[in-house]
Structure formats: C-alpha cells, structure tokens
PDB file of N, CA and C in Angstrom:
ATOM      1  N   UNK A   1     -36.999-100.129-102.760  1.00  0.00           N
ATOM      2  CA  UNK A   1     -35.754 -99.637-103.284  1.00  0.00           C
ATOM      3  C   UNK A   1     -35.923 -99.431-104.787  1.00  0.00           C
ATOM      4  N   UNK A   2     -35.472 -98.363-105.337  1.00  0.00           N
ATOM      5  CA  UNK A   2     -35.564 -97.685-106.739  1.00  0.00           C
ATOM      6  C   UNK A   2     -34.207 -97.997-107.399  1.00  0.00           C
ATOM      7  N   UNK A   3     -34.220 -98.973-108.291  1.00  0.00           N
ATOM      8  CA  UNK A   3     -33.452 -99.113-109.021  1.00  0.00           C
ATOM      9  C   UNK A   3     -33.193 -98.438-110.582  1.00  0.00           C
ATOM     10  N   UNK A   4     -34.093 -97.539-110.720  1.00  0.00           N
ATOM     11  CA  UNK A   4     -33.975 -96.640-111.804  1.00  0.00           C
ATOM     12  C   UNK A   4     -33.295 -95.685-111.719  1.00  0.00           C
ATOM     13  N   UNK A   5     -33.027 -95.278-110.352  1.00  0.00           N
ATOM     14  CA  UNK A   5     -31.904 -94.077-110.903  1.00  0.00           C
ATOM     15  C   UNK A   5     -30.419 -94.399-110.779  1.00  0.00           C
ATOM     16  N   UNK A   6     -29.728 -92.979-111.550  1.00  0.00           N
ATOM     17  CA  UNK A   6     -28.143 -92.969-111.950  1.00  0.00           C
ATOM     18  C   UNK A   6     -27.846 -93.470-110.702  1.00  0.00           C
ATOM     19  N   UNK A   7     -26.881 -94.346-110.494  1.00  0.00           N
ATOM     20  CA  UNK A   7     -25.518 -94.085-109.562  1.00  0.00           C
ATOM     21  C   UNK A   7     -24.927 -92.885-109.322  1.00  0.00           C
ATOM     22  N   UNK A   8     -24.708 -92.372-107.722  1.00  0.00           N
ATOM     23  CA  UNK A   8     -24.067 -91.647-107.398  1.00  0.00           C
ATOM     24  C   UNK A   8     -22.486 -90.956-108.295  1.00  0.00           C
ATOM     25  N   UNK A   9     -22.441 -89.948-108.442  1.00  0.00           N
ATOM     26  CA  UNK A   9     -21.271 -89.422-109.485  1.00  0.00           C
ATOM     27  C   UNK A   9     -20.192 -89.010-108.494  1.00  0.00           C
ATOM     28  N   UNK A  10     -19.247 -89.573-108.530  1.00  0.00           N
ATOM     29  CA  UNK A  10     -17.592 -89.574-108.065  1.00  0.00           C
ATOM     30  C   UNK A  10     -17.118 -88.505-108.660  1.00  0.00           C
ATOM     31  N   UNK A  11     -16.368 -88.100-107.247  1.00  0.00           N
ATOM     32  CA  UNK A  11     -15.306 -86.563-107.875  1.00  0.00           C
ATOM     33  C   UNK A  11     -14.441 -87.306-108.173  1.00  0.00           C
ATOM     34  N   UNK A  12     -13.913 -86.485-109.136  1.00  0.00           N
ATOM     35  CA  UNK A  12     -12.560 -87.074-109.476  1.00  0.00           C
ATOM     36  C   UNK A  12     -11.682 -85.235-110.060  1.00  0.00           C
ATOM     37  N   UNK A  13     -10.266 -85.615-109.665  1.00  0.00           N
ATOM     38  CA  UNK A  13      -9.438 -84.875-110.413  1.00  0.00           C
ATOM     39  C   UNK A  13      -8.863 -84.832-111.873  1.00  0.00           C
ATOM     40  N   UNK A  14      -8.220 -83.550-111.996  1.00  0.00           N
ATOM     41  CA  UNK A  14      -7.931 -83.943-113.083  1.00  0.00           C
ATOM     42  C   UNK A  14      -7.467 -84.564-113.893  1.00  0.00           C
ATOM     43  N   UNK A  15      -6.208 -85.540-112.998  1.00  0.00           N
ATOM     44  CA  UNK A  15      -5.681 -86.227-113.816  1.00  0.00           C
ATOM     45  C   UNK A  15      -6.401 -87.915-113.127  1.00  0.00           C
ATOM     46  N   UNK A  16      -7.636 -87.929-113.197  1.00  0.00           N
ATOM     47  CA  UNK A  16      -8.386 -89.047-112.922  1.00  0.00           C
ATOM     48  C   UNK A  16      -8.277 -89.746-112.130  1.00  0.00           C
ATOM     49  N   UNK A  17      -7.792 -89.635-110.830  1.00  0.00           N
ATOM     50  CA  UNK A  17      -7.993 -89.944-109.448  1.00  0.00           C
ATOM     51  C   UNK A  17      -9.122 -89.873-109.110  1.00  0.00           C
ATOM     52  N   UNK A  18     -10.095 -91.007-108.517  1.00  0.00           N
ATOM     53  CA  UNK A  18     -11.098 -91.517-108.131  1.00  0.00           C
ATOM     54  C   UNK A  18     -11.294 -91.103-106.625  1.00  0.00           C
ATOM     55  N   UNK A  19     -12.065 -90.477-105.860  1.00  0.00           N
ATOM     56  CA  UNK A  19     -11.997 -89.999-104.157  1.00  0.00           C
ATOM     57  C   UNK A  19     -13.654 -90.892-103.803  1.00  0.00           C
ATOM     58  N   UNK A  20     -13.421 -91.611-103.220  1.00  0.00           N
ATOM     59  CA  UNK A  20     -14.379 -92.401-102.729  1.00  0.00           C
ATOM     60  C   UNK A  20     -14.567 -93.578-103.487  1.00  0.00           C
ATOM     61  N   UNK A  21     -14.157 -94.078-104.439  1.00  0.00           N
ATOM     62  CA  UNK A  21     -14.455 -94.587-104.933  1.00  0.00           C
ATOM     63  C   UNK A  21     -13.779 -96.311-104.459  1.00  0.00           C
ATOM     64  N   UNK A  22     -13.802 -97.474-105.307  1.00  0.00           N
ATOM     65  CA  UNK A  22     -13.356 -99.031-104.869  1.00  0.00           C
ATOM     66  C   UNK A  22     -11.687 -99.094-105.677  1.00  0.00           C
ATOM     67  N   UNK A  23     -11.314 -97.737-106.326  1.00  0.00           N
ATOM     68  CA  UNK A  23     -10.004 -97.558-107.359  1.00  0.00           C
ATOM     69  C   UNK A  23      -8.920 -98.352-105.725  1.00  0.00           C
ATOM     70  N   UNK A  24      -7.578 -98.531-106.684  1.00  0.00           N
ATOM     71  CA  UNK A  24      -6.668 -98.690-105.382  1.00  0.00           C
ATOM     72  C   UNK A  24      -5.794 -97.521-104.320  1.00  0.00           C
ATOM     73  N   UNK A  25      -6.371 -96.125-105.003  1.00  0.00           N
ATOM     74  CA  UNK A  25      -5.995 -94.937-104.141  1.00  0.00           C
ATOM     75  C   UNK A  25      -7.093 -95.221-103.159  1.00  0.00           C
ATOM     76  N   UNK A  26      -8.473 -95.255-103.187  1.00  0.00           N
ATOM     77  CA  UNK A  26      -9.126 -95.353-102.205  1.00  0.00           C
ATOM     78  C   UNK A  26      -9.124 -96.313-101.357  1.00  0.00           C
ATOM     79  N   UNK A  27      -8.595 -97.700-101.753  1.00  0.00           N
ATOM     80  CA  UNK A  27      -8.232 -98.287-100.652  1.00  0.00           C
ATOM     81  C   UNK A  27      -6.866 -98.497-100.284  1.00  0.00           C
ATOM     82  N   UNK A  28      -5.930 -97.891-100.976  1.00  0.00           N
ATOM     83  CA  UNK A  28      -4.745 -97.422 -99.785  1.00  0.00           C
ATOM     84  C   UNK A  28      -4.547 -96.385 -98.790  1.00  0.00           C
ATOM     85  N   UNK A  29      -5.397 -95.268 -99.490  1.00  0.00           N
ATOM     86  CA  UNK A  29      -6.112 -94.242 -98.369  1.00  0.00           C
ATOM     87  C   UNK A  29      -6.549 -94.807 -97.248  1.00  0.00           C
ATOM     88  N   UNK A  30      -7.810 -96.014 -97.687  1.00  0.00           N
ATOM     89  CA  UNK A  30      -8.292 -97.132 -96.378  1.00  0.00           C
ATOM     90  C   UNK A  30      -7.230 -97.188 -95.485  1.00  0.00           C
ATOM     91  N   UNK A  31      -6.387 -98.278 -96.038  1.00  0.00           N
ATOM     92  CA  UNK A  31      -5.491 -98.970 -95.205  1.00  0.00           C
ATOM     93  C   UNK A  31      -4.396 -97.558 -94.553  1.00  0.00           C
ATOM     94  N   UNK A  32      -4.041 -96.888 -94.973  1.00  0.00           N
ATOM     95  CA  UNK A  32      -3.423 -96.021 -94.246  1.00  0.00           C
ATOM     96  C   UNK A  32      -3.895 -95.063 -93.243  1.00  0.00           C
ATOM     97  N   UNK A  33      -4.763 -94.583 -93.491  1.00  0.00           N
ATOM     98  CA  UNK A  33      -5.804 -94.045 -92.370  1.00  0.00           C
ATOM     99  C   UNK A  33      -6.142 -94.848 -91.482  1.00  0.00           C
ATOM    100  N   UNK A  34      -6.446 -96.573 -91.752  1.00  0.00           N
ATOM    101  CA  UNK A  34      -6.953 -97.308 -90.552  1.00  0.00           C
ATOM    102  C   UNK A  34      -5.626 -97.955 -89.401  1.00  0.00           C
ATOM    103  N   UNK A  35      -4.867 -97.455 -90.406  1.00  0.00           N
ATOM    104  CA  UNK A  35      -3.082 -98.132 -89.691  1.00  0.00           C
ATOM    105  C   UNK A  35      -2.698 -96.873 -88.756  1.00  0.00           C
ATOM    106  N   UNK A  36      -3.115 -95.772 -89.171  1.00  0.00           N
ATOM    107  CA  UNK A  36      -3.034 -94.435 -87.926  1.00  0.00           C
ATOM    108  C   UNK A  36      -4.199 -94.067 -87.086  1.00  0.00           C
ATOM    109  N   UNK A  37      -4.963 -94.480 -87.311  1.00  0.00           N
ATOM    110  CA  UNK A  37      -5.795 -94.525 -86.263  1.00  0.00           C
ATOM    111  C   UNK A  37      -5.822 -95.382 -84.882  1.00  0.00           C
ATOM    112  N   UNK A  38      -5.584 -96.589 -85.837  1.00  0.00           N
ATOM    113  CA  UNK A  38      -4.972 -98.054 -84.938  1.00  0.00           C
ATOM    114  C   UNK A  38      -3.788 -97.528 -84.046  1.00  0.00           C
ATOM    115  N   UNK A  39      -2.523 -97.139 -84.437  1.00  0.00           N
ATOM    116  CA  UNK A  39      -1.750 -96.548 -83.861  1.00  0.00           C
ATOM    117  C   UNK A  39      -2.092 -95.603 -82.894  1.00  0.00           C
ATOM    118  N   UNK A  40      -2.606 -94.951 -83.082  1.00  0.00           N
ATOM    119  CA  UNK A  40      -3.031 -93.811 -82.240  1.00  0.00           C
ATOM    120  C   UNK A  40      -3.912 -94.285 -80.955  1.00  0.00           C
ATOM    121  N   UNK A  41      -5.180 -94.924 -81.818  1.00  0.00           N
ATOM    122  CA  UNK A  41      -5.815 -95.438 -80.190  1.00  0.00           C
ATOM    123  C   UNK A  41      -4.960 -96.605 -79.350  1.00  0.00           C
ATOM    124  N   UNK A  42      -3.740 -97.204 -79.926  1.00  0.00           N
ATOM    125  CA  UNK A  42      -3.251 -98.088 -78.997  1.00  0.00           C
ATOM    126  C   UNK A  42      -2.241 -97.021 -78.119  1.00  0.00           C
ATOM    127  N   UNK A  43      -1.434 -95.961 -78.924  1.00  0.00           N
ATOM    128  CA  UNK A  43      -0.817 -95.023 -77.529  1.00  0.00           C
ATOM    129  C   UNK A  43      -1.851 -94.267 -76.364  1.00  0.00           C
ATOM    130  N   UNK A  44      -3.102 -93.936 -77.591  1.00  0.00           N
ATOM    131  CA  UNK A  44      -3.729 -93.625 -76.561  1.00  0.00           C
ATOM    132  C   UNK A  44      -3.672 -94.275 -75.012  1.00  0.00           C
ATOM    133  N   UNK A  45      -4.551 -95.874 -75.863  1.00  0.00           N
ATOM    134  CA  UNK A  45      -4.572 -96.856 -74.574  1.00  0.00           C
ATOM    135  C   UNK A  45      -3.416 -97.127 -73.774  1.00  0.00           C
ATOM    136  N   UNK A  46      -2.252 -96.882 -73.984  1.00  0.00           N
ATOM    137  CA  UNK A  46      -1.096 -96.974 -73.315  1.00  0.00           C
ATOM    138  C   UNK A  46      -0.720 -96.290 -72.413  1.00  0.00           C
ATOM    139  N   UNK A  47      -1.119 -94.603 -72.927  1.00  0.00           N
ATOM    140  CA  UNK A  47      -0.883 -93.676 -71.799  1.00  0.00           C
ATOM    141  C   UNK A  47      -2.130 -93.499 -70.497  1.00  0.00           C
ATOM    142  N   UNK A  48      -3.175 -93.987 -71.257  1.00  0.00           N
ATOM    143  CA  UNK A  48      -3.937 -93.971 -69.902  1.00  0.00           C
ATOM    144  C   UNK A  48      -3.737 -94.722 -69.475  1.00  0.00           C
ATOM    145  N   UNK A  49      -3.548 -96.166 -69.448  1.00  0.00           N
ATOM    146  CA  UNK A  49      -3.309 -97.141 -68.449  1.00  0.00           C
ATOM    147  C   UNK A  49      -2.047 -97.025 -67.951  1.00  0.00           C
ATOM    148  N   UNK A  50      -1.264 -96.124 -68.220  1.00  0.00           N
ATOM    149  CA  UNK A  50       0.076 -95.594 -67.019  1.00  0.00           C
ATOM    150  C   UNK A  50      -0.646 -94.202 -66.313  1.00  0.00           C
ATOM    151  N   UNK A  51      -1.429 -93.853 -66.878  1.00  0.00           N
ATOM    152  CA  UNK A  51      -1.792 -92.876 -65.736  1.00  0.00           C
ATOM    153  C   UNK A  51      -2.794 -93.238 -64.952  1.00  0.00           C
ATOM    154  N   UNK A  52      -3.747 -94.287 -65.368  1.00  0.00           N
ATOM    155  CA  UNK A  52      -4.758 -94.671 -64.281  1.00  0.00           C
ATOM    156  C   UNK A  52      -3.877 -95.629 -63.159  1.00  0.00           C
ATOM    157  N   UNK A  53      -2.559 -96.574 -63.868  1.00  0.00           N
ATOM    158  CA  UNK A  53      -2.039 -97.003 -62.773  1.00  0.00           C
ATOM    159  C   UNK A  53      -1.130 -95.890 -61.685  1.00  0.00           C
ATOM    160  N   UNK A  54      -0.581 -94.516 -62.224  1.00  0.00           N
ATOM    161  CA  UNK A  54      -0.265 -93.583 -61.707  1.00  0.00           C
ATOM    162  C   UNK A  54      -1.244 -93.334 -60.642  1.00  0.00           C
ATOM    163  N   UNK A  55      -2.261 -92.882 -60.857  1.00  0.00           N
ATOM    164  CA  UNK A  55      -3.313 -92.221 -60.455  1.00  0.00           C
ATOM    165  C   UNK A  55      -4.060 -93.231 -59.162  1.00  0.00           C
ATOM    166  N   UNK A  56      -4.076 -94.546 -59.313  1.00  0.00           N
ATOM    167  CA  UNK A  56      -3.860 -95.878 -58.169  1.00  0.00           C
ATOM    168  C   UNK A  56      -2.970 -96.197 -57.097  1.00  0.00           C
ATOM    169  N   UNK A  57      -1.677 -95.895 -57.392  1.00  0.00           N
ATOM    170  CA  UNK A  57      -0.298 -95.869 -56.566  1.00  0.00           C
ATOM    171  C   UNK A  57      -0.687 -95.095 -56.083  1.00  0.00           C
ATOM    172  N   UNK A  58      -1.197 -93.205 -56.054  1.00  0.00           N
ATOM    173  CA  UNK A  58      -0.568 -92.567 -55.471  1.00  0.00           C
ATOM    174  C   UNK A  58      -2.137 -92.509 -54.072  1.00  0.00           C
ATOM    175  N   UNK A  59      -3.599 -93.331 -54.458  1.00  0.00           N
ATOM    176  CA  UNK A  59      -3.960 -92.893 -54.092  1.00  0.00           C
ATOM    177  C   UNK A  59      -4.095 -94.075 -52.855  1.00  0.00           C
ATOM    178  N   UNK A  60      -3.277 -95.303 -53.181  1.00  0.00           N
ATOM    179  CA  UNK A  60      -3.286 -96.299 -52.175  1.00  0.00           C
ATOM    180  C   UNK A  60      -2.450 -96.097 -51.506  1.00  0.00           C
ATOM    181  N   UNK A  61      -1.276 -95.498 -51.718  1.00  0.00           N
ATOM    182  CA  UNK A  61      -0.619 -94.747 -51.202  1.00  0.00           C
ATOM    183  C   UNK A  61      -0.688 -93.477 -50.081  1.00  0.00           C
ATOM    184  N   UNK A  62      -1.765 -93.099 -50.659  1.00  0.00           N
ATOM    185  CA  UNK A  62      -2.551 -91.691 -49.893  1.00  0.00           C
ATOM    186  C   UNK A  62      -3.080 -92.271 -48.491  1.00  0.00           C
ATOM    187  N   UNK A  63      -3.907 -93.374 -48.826  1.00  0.00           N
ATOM    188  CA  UNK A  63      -4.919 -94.407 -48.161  1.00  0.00           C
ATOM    189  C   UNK A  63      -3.615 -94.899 -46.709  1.00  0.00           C
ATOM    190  N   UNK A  64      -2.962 -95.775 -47.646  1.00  0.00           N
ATOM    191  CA  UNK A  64      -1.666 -96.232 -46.876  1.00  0.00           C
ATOM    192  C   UNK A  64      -1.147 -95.471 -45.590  1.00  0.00           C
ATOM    193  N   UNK A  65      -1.052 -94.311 -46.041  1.00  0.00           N
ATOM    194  CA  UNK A  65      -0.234 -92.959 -45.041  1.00  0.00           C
ATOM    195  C   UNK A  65      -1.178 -92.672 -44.073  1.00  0.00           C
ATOM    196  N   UNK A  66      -2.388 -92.377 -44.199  1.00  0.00           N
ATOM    197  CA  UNK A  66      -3.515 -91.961 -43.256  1.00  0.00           C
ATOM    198  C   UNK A  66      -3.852 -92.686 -42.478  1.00  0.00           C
ATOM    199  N   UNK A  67      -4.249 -94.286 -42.738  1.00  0.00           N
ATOM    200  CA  UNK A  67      -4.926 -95.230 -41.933  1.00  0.00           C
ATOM    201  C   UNK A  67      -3.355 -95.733 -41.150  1.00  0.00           C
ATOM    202  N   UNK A  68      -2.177 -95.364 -40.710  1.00  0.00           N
ATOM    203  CA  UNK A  68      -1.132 -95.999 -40.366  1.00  0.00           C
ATOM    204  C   UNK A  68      -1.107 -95.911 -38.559  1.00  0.00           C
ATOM    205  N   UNK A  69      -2.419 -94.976 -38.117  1.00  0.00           N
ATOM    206  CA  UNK A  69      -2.428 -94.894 -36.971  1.00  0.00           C
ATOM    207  C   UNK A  69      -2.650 -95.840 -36.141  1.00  0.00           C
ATOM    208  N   UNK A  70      -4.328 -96.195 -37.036  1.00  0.00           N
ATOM    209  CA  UNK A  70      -5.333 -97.304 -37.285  1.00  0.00           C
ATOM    210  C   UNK A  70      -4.549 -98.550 -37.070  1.00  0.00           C
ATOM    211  N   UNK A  71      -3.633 -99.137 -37.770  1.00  0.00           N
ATOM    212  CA  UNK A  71      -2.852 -99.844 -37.880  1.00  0.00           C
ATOM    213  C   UNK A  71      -2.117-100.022 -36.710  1.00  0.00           C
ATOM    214  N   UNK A  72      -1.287 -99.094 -36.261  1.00  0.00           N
ATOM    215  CA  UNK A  72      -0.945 -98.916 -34.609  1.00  0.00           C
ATOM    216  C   UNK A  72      -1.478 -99.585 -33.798  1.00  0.00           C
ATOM    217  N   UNK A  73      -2.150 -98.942 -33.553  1.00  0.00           N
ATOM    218  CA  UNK A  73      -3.662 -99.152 -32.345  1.00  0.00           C
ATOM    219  C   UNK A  73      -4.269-100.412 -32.815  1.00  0.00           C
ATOM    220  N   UNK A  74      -4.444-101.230 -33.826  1.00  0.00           N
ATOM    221  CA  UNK A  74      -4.880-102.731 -34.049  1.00  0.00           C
ATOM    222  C   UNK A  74      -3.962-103.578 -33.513  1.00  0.00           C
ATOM    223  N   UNK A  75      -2.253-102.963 -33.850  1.00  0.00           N
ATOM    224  CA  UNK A  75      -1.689-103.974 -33.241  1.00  0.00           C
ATOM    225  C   UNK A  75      -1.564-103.796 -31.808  1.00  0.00           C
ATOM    226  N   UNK A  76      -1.824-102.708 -31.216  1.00  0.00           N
ATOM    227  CA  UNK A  76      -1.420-103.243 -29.914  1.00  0.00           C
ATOM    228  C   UNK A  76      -2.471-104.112 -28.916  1.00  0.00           C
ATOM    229  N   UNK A  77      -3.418-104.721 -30.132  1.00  0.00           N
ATOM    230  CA  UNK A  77      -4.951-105.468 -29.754  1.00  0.00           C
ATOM    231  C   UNK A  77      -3.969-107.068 -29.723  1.00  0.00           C
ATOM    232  N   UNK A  78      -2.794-107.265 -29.957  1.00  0.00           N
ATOM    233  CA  UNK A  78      -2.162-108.560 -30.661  1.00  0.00           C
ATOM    234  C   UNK A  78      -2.561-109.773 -29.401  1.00  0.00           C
ATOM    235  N   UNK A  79      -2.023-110.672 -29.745  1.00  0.00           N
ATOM    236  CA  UNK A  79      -2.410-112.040 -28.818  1.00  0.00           C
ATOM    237  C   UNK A  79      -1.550-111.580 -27.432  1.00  0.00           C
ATOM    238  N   UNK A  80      -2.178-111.612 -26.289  1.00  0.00           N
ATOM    239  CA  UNK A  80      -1.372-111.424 -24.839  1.00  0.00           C
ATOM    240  C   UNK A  80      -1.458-112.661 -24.049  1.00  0.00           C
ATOM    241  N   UNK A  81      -2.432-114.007 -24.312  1.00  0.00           N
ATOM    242  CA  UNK A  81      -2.193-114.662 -23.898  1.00  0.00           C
ATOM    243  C   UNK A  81      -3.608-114.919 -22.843  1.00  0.00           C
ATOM    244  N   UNK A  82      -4.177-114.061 -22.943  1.00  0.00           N
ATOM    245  CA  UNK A  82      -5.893-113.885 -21.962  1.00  0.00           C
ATOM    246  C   UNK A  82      -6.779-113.824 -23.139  1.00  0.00           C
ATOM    247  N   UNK A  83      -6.514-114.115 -23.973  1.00  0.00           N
ATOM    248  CA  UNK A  83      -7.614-114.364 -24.967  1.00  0.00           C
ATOM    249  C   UNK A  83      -8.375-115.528 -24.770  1.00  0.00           C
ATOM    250  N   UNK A  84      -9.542-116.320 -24.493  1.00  0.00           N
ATOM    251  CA  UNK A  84      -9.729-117.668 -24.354  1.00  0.00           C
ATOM    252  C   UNK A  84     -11.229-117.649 -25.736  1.00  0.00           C
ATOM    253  N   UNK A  85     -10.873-118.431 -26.393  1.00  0.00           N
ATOM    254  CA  UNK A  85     -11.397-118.828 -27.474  1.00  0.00           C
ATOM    255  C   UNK A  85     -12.304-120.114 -26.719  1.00  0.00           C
ATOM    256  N   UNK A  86     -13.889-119.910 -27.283  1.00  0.00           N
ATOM    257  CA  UNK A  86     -14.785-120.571 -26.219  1.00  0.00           C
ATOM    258  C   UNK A  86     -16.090-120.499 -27.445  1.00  0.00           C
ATOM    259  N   UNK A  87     -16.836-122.204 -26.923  1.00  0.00           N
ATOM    260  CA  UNK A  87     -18.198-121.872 -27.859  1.00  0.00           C
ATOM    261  C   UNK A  87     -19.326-122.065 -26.560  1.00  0.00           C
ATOM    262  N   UNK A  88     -20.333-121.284 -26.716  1.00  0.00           N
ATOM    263  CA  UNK A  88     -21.047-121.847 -25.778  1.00  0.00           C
ATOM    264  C   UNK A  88     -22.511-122.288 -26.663  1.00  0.00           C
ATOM    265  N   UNK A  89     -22.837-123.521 -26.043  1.00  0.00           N
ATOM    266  CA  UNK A  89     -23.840-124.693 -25.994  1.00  0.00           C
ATOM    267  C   UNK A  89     -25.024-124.632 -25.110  1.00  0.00           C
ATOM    268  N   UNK A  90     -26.244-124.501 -25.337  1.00  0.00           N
ATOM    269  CA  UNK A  90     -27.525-124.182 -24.824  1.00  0.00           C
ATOM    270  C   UNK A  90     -27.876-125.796 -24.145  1.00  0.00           C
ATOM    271  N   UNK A  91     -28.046-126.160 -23.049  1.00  0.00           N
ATOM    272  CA  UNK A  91     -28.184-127.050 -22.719  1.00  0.00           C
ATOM    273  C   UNK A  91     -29.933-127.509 -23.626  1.00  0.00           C
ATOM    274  N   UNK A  92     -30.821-126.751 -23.492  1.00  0.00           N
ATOM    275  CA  UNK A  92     -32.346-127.111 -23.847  1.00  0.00           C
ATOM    276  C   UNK A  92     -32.374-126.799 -25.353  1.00  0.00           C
ATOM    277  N   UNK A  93     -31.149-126.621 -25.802  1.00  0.00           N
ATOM    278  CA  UNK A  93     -31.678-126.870 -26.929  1.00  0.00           C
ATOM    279  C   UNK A  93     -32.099-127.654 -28.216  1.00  0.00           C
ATOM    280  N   UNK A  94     -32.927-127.812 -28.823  1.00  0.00           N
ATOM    281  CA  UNK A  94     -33.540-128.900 -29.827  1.00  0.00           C
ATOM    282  C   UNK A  94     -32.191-129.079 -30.742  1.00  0.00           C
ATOM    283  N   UNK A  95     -31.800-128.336 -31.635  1.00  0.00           N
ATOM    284  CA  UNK A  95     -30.712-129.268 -31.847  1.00  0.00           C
ATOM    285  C   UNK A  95     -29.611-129.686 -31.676  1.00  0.00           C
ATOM    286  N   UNK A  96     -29.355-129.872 -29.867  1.00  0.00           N
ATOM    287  CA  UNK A  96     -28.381-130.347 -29.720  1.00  0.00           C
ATOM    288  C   UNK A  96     -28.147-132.226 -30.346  1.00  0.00           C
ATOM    289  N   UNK A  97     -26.877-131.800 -30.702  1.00  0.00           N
ATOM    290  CA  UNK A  97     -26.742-133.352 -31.073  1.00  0.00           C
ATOM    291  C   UNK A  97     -25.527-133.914 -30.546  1.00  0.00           C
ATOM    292  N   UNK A  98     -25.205-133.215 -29.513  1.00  0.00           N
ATOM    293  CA  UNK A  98     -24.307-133.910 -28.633  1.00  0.00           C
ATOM    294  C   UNK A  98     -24.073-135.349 -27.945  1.00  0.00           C
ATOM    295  N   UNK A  99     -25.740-135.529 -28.068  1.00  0.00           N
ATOM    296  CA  UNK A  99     -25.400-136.948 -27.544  1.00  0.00           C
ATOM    297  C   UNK A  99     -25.422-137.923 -28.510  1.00  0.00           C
ATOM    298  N   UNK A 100     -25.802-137.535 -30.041  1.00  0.00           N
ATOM    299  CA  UNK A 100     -25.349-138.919 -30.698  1.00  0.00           C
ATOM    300  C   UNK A 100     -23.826-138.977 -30.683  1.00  0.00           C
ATOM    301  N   UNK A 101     -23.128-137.835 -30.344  1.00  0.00           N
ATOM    302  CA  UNK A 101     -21.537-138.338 -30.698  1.00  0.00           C
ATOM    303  C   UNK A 101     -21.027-139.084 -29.682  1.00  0.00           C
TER     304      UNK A 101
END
C-alpha cells in the first residue's frame, strides 16, 4: 500500500456541500436513504408473503377439489365390522420368545 499519494478529491458545490464525503449531509443522506430502502424491502416482504400465502390457499384448495372423489371411495373402505386384526407367529422360528413369557 502507497502512502504517498494525494487523497482522493471530493466534489463539492458551490456553496460547499461535501458529496461523499464523512460532512453531516453525507450522513443524513446515509440515514435517509437507508430508512427507504428499509421501508421498501419490508413492504416488499409483506406483499409477497400475502401473495405466496395467496398463491398456497388457492392451490390447496385446487388439490382439495380434485382429490374429493378419492376421498369418497376411501371412505366407503370404513370399519364394517369383518375386519379382523391378526399377527401371525412362525412356529420354527429362532426368535420366538414365546416361551419365556
């Protein structure tokens, strides 16, 4: 790094307004530019997350309407009463451990 040369030369106007510079126009410029930007990307973020939740409703929704046949036809699978819930047990097999119980 070369420390021999000038410092960079600041525009300035005529009546001695500093543009880039550490003066307090340049950092209220800062702060005001970073306070609308801020603003801005938080509506941003606001409106997309009502339209991605838009855009979710309508498509579970979509989902909802189509598969309702599906739905039909599962229930008429419902309990009738001939269902028999059953495990079956290998008599030869090694790990039965039926008989320690």
């Amino acid at each position: 790094m070369q420390n021999d040369r000038p410092p960079p030369r600041r525009v300035s106007f005529e009546k001695g307004i500093r543009v880039g510079g550490p003066g307090w126009f340049g950092r209220w410029l800062t702060v005001v530019l970073s306070a609308i930007v801020f603003v801005g990307a938080a509506m941003l973020s606001v409106v997309l997350l009502a339209v991605l939740f838009a855009v979710g409703t309508i498509v579970a929704g979509y989902l909802w309407w189509k598969t309702r046949a599906l739905r039909r036809q599962m229930g008429a699978f419902g309990d009738d009463g001939r269902t028999v819930d059953m495990e079956v047990v290998n008599k030869d097999s090694p790990d039965d451990d039926s008989a320690k119980r």
